[in-house]
PDB file of N, CA and C in Angstrom:
ATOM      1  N   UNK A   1     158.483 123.286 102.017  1.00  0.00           N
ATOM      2  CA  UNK A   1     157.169 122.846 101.611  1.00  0.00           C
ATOM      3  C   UNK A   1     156.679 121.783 102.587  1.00  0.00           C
ATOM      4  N   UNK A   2     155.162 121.674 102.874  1.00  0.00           N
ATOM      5  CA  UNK A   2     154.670 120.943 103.862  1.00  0.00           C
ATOM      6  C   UNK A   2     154.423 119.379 103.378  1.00  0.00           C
ATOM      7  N   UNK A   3     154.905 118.531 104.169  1.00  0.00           N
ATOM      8  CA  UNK A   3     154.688 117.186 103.995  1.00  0.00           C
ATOM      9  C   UNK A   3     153.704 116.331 103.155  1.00  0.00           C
ATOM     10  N   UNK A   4     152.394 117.776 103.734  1.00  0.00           N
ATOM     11  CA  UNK A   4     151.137 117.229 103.257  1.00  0.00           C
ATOM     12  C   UNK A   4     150.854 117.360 102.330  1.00  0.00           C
ATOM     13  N   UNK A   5     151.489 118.112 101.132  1.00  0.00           N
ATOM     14  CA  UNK A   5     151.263 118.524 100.081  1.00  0.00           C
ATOM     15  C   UNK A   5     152.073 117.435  98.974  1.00  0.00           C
ATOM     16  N   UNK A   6     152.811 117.105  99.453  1.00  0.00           N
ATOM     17  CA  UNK A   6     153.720 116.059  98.862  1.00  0.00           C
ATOM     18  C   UNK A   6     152.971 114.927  98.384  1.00  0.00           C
ATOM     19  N   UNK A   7     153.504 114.886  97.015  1.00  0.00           N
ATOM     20  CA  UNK A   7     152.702 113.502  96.272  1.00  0.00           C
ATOM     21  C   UNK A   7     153.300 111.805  96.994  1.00  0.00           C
ATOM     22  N   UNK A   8     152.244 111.240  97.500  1.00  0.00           N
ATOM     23  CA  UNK A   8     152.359 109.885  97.659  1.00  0.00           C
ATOM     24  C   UNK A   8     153.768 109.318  97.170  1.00  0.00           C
ATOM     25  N   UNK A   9     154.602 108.616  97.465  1.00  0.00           N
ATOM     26  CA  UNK A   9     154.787 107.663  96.377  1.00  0.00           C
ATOM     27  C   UNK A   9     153.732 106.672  96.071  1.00  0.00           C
ATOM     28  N   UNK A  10     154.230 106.184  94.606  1.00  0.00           N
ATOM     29  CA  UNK A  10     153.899 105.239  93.802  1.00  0.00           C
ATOM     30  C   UNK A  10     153.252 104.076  94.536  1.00  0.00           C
ATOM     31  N   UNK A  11     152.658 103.189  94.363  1.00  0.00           N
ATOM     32  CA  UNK A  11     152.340 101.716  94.970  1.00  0.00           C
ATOM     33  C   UNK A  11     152.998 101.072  93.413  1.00  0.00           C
ATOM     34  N   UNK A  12     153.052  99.774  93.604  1.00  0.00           N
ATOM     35  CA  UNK A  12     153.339  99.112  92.263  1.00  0.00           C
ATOM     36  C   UNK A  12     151.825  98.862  91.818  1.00  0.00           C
ATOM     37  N   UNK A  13     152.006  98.439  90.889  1.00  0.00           N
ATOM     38  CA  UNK A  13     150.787  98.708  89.655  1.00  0.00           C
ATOM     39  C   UNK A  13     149.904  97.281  90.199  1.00  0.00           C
ATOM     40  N   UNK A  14     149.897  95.823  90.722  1.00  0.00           N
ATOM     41  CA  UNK A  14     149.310  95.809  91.509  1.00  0.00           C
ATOM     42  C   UNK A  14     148.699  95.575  92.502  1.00  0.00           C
ATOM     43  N   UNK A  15     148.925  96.125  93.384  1.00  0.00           N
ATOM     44  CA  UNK A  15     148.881  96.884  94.725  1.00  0.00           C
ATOM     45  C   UNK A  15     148.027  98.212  94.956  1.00  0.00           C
ATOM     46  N   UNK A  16     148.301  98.764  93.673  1.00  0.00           N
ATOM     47  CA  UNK A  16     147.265  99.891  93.336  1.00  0.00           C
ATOM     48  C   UNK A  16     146.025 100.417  93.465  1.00  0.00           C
ATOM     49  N   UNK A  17     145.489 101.408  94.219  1.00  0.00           N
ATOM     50  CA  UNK A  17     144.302 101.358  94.222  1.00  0.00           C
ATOM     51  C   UNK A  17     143.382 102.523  93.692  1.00  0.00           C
ATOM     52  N   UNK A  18     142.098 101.903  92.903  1.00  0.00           N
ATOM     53  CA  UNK A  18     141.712 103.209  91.715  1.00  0.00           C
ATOM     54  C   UNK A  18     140.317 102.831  92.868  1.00  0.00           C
ATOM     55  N   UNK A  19     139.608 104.512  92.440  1.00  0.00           N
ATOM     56  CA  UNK A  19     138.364 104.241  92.542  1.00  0.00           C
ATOM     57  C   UNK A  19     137.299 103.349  92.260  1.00  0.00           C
ATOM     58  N   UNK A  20     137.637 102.577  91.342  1.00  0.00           N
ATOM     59  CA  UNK A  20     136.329 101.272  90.886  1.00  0.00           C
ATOM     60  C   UNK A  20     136.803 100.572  91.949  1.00  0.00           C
ATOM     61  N   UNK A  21     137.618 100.141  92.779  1.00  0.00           N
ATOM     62  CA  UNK A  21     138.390  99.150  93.311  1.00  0.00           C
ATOM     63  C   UNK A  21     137.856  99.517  94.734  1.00  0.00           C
ATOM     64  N   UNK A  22     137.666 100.426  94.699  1.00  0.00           N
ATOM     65  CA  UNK A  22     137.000 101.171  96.340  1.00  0.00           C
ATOM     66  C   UNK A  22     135.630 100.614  96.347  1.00  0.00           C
ATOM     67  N   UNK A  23     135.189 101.516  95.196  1.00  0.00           N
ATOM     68  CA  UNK A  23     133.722 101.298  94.635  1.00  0.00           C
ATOM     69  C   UNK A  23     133.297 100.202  95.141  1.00  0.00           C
ATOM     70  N   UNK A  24     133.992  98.932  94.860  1.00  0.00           N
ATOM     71  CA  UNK A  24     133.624  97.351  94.805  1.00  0.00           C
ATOM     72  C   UNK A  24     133.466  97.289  96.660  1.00  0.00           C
ATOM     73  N   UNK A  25     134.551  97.145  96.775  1.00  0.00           N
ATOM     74  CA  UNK A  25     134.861  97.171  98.302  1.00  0.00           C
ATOM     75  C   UNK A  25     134.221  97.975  99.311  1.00  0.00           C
ATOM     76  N   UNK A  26     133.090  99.317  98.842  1.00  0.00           N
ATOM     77  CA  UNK A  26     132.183  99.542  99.933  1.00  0.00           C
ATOM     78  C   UNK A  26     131.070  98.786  99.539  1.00  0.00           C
ATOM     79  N   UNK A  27     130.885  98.542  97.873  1.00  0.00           N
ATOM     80  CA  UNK A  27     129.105  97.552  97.911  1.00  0.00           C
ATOM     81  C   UNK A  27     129.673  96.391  98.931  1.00  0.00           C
ATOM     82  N   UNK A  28     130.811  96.101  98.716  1.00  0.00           N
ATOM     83  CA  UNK A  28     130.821  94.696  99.576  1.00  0.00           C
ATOM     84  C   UNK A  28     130.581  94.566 100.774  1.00  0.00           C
ATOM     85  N   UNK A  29     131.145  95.821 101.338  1.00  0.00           N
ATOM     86  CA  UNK A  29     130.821  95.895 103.378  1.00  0.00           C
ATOM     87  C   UNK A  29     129.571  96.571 103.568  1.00  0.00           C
ATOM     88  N   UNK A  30     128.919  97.153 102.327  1.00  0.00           N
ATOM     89  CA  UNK A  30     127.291  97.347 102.883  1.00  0.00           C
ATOM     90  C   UNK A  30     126.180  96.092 102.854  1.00  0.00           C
ATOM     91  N   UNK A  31     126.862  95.225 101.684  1.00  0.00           N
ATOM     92  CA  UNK A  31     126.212  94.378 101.837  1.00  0.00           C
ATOM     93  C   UNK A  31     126.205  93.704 102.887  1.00  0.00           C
ATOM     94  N   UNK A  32     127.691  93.069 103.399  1.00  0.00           N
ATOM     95  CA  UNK A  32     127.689  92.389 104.374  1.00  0.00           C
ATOM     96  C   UNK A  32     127.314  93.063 105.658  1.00  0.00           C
ATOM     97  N   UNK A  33     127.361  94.403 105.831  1.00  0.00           N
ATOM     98  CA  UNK A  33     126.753  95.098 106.920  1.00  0.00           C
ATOM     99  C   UNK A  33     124.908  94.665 107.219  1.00  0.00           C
ATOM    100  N   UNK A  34     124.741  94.579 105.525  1.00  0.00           N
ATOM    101  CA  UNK A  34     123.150  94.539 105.835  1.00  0.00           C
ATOM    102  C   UNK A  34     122.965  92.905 106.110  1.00  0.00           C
ATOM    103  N   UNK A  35     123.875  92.307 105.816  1.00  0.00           N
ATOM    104  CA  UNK A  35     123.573  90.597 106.118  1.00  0.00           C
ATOM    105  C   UNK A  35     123.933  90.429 107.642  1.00  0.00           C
ATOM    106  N   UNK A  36     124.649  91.600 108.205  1.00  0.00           N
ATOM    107  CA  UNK A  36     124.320  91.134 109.782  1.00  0.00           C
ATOM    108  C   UNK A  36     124.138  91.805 110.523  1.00  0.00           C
ATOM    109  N   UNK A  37     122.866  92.654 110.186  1.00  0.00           N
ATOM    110  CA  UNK A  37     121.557  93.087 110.246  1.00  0.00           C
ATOM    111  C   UNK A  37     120.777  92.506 110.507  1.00  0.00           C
ATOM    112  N   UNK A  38     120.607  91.776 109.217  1.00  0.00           N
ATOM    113  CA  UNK A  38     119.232  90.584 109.455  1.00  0.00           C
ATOM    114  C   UNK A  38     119.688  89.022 109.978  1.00  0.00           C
ATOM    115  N   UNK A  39     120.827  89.006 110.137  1.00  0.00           N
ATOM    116  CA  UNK A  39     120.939  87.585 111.076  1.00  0.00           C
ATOM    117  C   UNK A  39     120.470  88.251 112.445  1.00  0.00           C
ATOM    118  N   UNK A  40     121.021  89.623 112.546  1.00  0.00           N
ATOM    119  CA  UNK A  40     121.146  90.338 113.820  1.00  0.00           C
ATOM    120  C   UNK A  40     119.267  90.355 113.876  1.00  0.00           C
ATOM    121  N   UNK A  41     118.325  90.641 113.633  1.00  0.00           N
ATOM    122  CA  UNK A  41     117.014  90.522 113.224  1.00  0.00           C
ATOM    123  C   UNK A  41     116.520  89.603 113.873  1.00  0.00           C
ATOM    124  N   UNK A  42     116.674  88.189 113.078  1.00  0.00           N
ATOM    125  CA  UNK A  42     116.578  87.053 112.907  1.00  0.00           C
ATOM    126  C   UNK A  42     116.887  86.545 114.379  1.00  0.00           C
ATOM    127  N   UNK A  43     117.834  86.435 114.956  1.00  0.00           N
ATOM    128  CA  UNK A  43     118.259  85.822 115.702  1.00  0.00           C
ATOM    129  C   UNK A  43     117.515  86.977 117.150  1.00  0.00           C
ATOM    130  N   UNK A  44     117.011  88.092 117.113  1.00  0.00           N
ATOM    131  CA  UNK A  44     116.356  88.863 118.087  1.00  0.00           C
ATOM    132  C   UNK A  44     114.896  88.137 117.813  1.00  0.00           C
ATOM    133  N   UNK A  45     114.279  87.672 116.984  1.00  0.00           N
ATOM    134  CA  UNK A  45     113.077  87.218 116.585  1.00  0.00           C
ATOM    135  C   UNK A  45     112.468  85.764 116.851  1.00  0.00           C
ATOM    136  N   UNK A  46     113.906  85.215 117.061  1.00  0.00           N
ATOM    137  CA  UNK A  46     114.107  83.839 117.424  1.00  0.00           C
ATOM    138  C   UNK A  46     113.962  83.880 118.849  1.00  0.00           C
ATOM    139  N   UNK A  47     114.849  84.494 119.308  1.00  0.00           N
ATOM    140  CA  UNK A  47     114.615  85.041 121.113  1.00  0.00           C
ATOM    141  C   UNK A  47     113.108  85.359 121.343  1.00  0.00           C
ATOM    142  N   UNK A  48     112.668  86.485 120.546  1.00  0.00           N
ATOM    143  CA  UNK A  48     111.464  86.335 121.143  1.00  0.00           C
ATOM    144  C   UNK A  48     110.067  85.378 121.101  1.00  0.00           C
ATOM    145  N   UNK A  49     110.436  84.930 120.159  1.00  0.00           N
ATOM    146  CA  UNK A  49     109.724  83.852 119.801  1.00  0.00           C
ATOM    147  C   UNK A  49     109.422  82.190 120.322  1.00  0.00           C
ATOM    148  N   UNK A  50     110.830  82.381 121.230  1.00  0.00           N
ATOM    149  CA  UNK A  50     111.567  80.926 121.494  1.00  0.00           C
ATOM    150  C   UNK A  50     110.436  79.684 121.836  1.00  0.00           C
ATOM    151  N   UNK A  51     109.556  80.469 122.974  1.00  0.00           N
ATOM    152  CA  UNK A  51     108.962  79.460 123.324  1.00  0.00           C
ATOM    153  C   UNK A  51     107.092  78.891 122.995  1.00  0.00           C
ATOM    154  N   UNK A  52     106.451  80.215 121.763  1.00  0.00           N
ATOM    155  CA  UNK A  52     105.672  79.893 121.171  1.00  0.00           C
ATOM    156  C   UNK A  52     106.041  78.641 120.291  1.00  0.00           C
ATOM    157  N   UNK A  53     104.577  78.000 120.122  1.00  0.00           N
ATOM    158  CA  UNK A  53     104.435  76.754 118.996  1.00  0.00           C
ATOM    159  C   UNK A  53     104.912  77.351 117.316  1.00  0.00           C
ATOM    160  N   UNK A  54     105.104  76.755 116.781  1.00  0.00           N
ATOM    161  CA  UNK A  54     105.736  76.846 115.144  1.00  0.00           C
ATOM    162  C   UNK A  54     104.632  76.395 114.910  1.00  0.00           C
ATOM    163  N   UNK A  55     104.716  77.010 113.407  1.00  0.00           N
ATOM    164  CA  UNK A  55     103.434  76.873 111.927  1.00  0.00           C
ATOM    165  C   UNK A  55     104.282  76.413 111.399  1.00  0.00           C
ATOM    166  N   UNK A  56     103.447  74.639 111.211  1.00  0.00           N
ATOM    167  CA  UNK A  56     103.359  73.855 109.874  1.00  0.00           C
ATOM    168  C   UNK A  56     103.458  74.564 108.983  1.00  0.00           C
ATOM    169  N   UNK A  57     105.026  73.873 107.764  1.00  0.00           N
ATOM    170  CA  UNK A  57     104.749  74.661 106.524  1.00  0.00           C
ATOM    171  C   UNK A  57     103.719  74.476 105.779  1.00  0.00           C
ATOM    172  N   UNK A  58     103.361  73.090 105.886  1.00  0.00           N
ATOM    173  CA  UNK A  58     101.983  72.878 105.110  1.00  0.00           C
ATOM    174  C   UNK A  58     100.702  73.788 105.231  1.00  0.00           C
ATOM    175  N   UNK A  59     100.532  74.430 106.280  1.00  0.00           N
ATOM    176  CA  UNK A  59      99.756  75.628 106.605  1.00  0.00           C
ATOM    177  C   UNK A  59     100.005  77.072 106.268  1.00  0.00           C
ATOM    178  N   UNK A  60     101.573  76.978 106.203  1.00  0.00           N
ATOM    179  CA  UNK A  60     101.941  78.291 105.706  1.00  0.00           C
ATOM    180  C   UNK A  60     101.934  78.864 104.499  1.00  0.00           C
ATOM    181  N   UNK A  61     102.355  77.421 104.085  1.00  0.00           N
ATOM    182  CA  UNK A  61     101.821  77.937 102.366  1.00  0.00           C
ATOM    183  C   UNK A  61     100.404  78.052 102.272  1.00  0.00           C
ATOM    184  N   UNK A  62      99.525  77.242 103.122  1.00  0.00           N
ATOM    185  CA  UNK A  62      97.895  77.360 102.351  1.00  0.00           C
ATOM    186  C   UNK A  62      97.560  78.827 103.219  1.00  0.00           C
ATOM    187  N   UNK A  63      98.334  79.341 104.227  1.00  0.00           N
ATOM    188  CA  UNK A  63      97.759  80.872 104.235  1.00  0.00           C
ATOM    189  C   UNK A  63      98.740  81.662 103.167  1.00  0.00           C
ATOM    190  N   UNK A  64      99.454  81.843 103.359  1.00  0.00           N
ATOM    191  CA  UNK A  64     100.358  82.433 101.791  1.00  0.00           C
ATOM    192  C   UNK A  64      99.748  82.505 100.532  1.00  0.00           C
ATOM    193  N   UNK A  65      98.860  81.239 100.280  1.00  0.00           N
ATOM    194  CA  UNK A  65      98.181  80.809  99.191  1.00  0.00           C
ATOM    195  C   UNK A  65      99.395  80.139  97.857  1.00  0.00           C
ATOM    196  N   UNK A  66     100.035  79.484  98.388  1.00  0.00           N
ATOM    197  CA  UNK A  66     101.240  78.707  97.445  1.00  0.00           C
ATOM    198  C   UNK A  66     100.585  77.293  97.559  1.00  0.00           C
ATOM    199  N   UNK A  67      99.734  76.968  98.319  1.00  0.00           N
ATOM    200  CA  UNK A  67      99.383  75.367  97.613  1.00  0.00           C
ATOM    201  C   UNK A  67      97.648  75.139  97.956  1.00  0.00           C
TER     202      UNK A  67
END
């Protein structure tokens, strides 16, 4: 009989790994995939931006319309 067909051994109980446990562990690396994304973003935006003048927040909110 072929190797591949052969059941795993055991892990100890835990060490174990179930599907919810996966589950968790890809939301976690998509999230963090998408958080450096947008640093990755962020920090391309910053570059291009570098050497224009900055907007006063005090202006930003009164175009936003927050104050």
């Amino acid at each position: 009989m072929s190797s591949v067909l052969e059941r795993p051994t055991k892990r100890p109980s835990k060490s174990r790994l179930t599907l919810e446990a996966l589950h968790h562990e890809v939301v976690a690396l998509r999230r963090r995939l998408e958080d450096l994304e947008d640093m990755r973003e962020l920090n391309q935006s910053i570059e291009r931006n570098g050497s224009k003048p900055l907007v006063p927040w005090s202006k930003a909110k009164k175009d936003l319309g927050l104050a």
